[in-house]
Protein backbone atom coordinates (compact mmCIF):
# COMPACT_ATOMS: atom_id res chain seq x y z
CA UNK A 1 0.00 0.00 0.00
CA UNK A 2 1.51 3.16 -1.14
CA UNK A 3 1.46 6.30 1.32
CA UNK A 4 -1.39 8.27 1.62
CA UNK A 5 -3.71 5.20 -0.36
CA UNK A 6 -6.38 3.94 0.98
CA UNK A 7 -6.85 0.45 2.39
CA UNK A 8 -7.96 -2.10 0.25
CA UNK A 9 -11.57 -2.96 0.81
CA UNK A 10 -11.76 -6.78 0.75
CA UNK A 11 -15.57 -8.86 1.17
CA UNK A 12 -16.02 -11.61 3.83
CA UNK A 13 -13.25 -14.51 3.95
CA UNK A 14 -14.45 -17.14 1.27
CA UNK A 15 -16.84 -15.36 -0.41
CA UNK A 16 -16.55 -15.06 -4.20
CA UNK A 17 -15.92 -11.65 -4.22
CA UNK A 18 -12.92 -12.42 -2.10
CA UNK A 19 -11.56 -14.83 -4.01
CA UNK A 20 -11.04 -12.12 -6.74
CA UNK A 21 -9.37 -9.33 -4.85
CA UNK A 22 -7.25 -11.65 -2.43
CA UNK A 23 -6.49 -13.80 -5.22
CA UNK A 24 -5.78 -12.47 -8.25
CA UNK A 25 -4.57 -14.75 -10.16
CA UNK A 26 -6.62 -17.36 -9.58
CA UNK A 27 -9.72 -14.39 -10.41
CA UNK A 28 -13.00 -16.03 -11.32
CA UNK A 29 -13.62 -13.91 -14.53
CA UNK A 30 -10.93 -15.02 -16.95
CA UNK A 31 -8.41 -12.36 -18.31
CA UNK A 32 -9.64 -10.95 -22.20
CA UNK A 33 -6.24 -12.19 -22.77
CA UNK A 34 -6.72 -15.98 -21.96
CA UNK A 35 -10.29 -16.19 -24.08
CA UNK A 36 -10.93 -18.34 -20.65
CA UNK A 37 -8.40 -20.87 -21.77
CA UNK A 38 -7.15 -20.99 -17.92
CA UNK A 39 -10.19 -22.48 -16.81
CA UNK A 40 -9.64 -25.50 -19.28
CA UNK A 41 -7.54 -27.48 -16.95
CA UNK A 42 -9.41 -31.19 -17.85
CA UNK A 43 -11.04 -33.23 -15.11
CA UNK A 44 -7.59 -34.37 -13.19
CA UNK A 45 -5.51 -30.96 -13.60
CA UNK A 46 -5.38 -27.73 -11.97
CA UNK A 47 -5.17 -24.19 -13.06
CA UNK A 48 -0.78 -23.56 -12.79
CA UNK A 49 -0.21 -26.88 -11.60
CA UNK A 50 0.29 -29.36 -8.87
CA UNK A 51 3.68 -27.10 -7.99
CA UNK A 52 1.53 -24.18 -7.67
CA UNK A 53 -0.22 -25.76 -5.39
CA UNK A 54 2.98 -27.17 -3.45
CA UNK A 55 4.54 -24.04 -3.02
CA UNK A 56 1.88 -22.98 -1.21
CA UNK A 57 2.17 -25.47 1.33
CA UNK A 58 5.38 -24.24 1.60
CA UNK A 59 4.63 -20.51 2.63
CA UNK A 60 4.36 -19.92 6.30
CA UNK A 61 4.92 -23.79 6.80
CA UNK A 62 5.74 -23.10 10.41
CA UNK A 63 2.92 -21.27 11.58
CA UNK A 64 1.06 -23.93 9.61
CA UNK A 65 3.15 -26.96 11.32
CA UNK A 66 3.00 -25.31 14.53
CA UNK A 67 -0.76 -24.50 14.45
CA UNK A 68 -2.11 -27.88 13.43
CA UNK A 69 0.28 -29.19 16.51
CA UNK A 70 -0.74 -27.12 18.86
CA UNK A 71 -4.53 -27.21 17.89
CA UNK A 72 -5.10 -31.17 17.65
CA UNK A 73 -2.88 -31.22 21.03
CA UNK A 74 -5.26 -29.27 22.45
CA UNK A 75 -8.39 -30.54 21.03
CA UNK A 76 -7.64 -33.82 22.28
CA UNK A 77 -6.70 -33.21 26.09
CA UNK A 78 -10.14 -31.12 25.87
CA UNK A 79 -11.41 -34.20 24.45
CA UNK A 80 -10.68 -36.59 26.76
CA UNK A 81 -10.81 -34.51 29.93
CA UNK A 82 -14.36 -33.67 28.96
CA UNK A 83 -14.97 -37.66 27.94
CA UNK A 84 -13.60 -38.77 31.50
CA UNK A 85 -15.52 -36.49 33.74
CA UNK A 86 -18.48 -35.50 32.15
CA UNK A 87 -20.61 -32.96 33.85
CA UNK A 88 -23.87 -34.27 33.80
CA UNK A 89 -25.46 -37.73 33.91
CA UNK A 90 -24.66 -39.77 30.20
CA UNK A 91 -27.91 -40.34 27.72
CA UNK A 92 -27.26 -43.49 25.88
CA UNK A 93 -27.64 -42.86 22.10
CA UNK A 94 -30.76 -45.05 20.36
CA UNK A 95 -30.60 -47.13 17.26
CA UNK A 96 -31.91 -46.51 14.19
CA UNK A 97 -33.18 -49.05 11.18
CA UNK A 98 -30.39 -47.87 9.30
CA UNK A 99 -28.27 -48.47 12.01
CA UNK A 100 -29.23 -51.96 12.20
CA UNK A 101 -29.08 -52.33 8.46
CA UNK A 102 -25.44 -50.82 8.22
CA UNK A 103 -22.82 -54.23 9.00
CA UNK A 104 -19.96 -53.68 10.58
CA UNK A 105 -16.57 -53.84 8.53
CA UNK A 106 -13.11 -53.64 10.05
CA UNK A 107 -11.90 -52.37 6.99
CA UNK A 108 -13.95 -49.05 7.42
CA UNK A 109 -11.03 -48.16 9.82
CA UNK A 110 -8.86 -47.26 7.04
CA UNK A 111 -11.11 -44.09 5.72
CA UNK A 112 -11.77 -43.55 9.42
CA UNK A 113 -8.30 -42.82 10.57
CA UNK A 114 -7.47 -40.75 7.26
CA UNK A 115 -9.66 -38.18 8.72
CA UNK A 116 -6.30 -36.64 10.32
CA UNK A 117 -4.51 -36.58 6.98
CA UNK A 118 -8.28 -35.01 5.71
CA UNK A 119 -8.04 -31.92 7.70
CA UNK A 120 -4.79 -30.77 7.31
CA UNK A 121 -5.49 -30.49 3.52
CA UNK A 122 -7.24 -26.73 3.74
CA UNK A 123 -4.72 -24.95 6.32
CA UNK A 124 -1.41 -26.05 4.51
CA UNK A 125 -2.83 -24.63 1.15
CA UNK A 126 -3.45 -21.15 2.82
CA UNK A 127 -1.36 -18.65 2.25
CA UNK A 128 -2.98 -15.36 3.18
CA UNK A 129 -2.96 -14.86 6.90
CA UNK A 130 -6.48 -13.39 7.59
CA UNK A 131 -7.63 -16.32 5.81
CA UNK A 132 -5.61 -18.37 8.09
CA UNK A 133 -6.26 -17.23 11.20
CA UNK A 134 -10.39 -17.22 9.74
CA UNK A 135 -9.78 -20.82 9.32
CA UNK A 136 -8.17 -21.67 12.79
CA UNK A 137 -11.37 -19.51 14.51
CA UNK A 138 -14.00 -21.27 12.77
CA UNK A 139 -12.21 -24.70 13.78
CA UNK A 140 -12.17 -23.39 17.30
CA UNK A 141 -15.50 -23.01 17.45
CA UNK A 142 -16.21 -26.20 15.47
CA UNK A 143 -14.43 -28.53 18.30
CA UNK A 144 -15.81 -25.88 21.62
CA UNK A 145 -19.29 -26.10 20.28
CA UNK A 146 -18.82 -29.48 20.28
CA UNK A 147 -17.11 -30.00 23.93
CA UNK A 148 -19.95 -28.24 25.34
CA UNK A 149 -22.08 -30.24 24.14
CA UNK A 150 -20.28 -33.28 25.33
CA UNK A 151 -19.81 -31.50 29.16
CA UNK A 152 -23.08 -30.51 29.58
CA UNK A 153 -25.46 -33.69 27.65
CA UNK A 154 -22.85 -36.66 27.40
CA UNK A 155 -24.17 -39.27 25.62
CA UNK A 156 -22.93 -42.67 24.93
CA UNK A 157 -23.02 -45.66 22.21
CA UNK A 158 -25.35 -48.26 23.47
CA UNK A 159 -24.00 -51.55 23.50
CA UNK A 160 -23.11 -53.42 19.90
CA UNK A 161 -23.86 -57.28 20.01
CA UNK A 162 -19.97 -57.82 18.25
CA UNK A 163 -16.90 -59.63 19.42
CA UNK A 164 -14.06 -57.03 19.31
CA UNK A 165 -11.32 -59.34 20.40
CA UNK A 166 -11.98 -60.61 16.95
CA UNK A 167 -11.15 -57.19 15.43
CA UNK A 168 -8.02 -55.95 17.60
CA UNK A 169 -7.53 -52.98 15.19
CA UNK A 170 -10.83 -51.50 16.22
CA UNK A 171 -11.48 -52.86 19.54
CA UNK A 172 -7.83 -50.41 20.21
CA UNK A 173 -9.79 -47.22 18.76
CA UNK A 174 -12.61 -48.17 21.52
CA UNK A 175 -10.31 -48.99 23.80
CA UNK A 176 -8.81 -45.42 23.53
CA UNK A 177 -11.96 -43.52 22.42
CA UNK A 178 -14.60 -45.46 24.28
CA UNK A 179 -17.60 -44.88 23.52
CA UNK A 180 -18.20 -41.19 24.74
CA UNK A 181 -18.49 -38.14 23.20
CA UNK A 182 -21.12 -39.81 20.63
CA UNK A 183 -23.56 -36.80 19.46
CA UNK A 184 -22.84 -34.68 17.72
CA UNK A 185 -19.90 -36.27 16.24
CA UNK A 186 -16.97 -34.34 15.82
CA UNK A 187 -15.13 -36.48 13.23
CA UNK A 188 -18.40 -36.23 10.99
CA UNK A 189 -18.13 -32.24 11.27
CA UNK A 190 -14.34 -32.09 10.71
CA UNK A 191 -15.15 -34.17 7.53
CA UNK A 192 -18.15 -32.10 6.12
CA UNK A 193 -16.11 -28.62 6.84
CA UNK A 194 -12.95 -29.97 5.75
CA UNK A 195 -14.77 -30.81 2.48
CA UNK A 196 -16.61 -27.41 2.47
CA UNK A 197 -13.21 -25.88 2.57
CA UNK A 198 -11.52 -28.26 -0.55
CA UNK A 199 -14.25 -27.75 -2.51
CA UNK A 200 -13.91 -23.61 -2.14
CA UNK A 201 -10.39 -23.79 -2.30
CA UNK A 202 -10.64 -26.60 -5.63
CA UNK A 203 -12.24 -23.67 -7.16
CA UNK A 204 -10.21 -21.18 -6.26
CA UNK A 205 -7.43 -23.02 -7.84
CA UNK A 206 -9.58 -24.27 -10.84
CA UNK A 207 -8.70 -28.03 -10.00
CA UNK A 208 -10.73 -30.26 -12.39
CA UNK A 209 -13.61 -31.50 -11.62
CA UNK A 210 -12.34 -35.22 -11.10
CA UNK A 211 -10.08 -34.52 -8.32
CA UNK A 212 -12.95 -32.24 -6.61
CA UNK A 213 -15.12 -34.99 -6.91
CA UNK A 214 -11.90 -37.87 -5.78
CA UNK A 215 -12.02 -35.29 -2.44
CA UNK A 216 -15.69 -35.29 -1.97
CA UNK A 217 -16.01 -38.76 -1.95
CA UNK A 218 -12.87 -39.27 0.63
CA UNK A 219 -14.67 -37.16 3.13
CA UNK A 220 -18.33 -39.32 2.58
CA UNK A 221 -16.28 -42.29 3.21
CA UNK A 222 -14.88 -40.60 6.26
CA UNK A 223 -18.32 -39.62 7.85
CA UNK A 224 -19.75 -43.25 6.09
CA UNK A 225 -17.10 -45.21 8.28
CA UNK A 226 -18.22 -43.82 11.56
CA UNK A 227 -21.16 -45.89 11.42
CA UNK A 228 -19.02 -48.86 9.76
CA UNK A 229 -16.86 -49.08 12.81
CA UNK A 230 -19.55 -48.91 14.72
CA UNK A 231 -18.21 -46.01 16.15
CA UNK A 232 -21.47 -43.53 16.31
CA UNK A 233 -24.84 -44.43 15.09
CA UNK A 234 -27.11 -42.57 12.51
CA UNK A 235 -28.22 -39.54 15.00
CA UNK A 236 -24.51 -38.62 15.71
CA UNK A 237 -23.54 -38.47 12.18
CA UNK A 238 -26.62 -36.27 11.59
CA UNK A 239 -25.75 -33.80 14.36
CA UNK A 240 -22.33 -33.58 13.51
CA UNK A 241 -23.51 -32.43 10.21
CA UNK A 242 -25.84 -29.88 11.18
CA UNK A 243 -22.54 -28.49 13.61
CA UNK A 244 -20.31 -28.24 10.74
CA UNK A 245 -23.03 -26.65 8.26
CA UNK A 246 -24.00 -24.12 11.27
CA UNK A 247 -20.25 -22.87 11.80
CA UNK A 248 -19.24 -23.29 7.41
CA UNK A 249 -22.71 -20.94 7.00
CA UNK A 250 -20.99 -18.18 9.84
CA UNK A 251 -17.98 -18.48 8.79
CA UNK A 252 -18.20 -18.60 4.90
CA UNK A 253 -22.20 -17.39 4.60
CA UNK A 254 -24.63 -18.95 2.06
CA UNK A 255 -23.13 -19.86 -1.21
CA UNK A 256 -24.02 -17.10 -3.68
CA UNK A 257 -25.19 -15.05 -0.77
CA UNK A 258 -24.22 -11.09 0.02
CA UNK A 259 -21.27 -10.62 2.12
CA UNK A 260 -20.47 -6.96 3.49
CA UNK A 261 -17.06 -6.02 3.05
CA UNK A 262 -14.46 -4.99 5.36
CA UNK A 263 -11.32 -2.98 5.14
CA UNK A 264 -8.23 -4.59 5.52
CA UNK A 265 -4.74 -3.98 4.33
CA UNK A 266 -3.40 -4.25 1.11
CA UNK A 267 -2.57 -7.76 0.09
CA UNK A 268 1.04 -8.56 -0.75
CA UNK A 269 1.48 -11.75 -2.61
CA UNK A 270 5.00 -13.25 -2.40
């Protein structure tokens, strides 16, 4: 910003209009002098490439590294302090048809656990920090909603009629996790507003519409393999949904929806 300018006005984090004036080069309206050929990427590419898209992991990589550290560290002695000394007396979750209909299948553990490689995805491809520190508030309030929730109406899995020593993979996830913290569930919401996020962020970059869709599906199998682990049952997974829309919606607003602007500095892109 040059002396005596004024600052940039810039529309709501994620927003389209955004997009445009954070992110230039990545504008929604093609340039006249492209004809719109940077859009045409095909279904598996992305607008500048894959090292586009690596060097931004690389840009403030330790704020990045440090943040995701420090905020699953955290998340997870909330977690289990809250899961160990609940505050109230535990409701025990009820079954569903579906939830008798859905068989259990060690082999949904696989998509379950990839949740942690899932959420990182968003964050490391950030570079502007507004945007990041946008993203680490609405995660905040993502996983606090959510402890409340557990402190002050604990609920609980009721009782599954299946042999874990036959499954030691999974019986060790219950082991650790018991079966706590059931509604809403949290992995379903980190899923859905992880996915929110890659979706926004696929278009941002102009990634084809097969990986968008290759990154969709990983985060249905995510919130599909809570129920085939047996690990939450059909209410959680709805609730968890309904968190994550509730906090993408106040973070992000409704998708083609008016966003008033705010001022901010200018943006320097490095």
């Amino acid at each position: 910003m040059t002396p005596g300018s004024k600052p940039r006005r810039l529309p709501k984090v994620g927003s389209a209009r955004y997009e445009d004036a954070a992110y230039p080069m990545h504008a929604s309206t093609p340039s006249p002098t492209t004809n719109g050929s940077a859009g045409d990427v095909g279904p598996w590419g992305v607008a500048g490439g894959y090292g586009a898209l690596y060097r931004r992991t690389l840009r403030f990589w330790w704020i990045k590294a440090g943040g995701i550290t420090v905020g699953m560290t955290g998340f997870f002695a909330l977690y289990f302090q809250v899961l160990h000394h609940p505050g109230y007396v535990v409701t025990e979750m009820p079954l569903t048809a579906l939830d008798h209909w859905f068989a259990f299948s060690p082999l949904w553990l696989v998509p379950y656990v990839s949740l942690w490689v899932f959420v990182v995805l968003p964050p490391i491809l950030l570079t502007e920090p507004r945007e990041l520190w946008s993203y680490a508030a609405a995660s905040a309030a993502l996983s606090g909603s959510g402890l409340l929730i557990f402190y002050f109406w604990p609920t609980t899995l009721p009782s599954m009629e299946i042999d874990w020593d036959r499954h030691p993979s999974v019986q060790f996830l219950k082991a650790v996790d018991a079966s706590g913290n059931a509604c809403p569930s949290l992995h379903v919401g980190f899923a859905v507003f992880t996915a929110v996020w890659l979706e926004k962020l696929g278009r941002r970059f102009r990634v084809g519409g097969g990986v968008r869709w290759l990154l969709q599906g990983w985060g249905l199998a995510i919130i599909v393999s809570t129920l085939g682990i047996k690990q939450h049952v059909v209410l959680d997974v709805i609730a968890g949904m309904l968190l994550a829309g509730v906090v993408a919606v106040a973070q992000l607003g409704w998708p083609g929806g008016a966003r008033k602007p705010v001022i901010v500095p200018d943006v320097v892109h490095g």
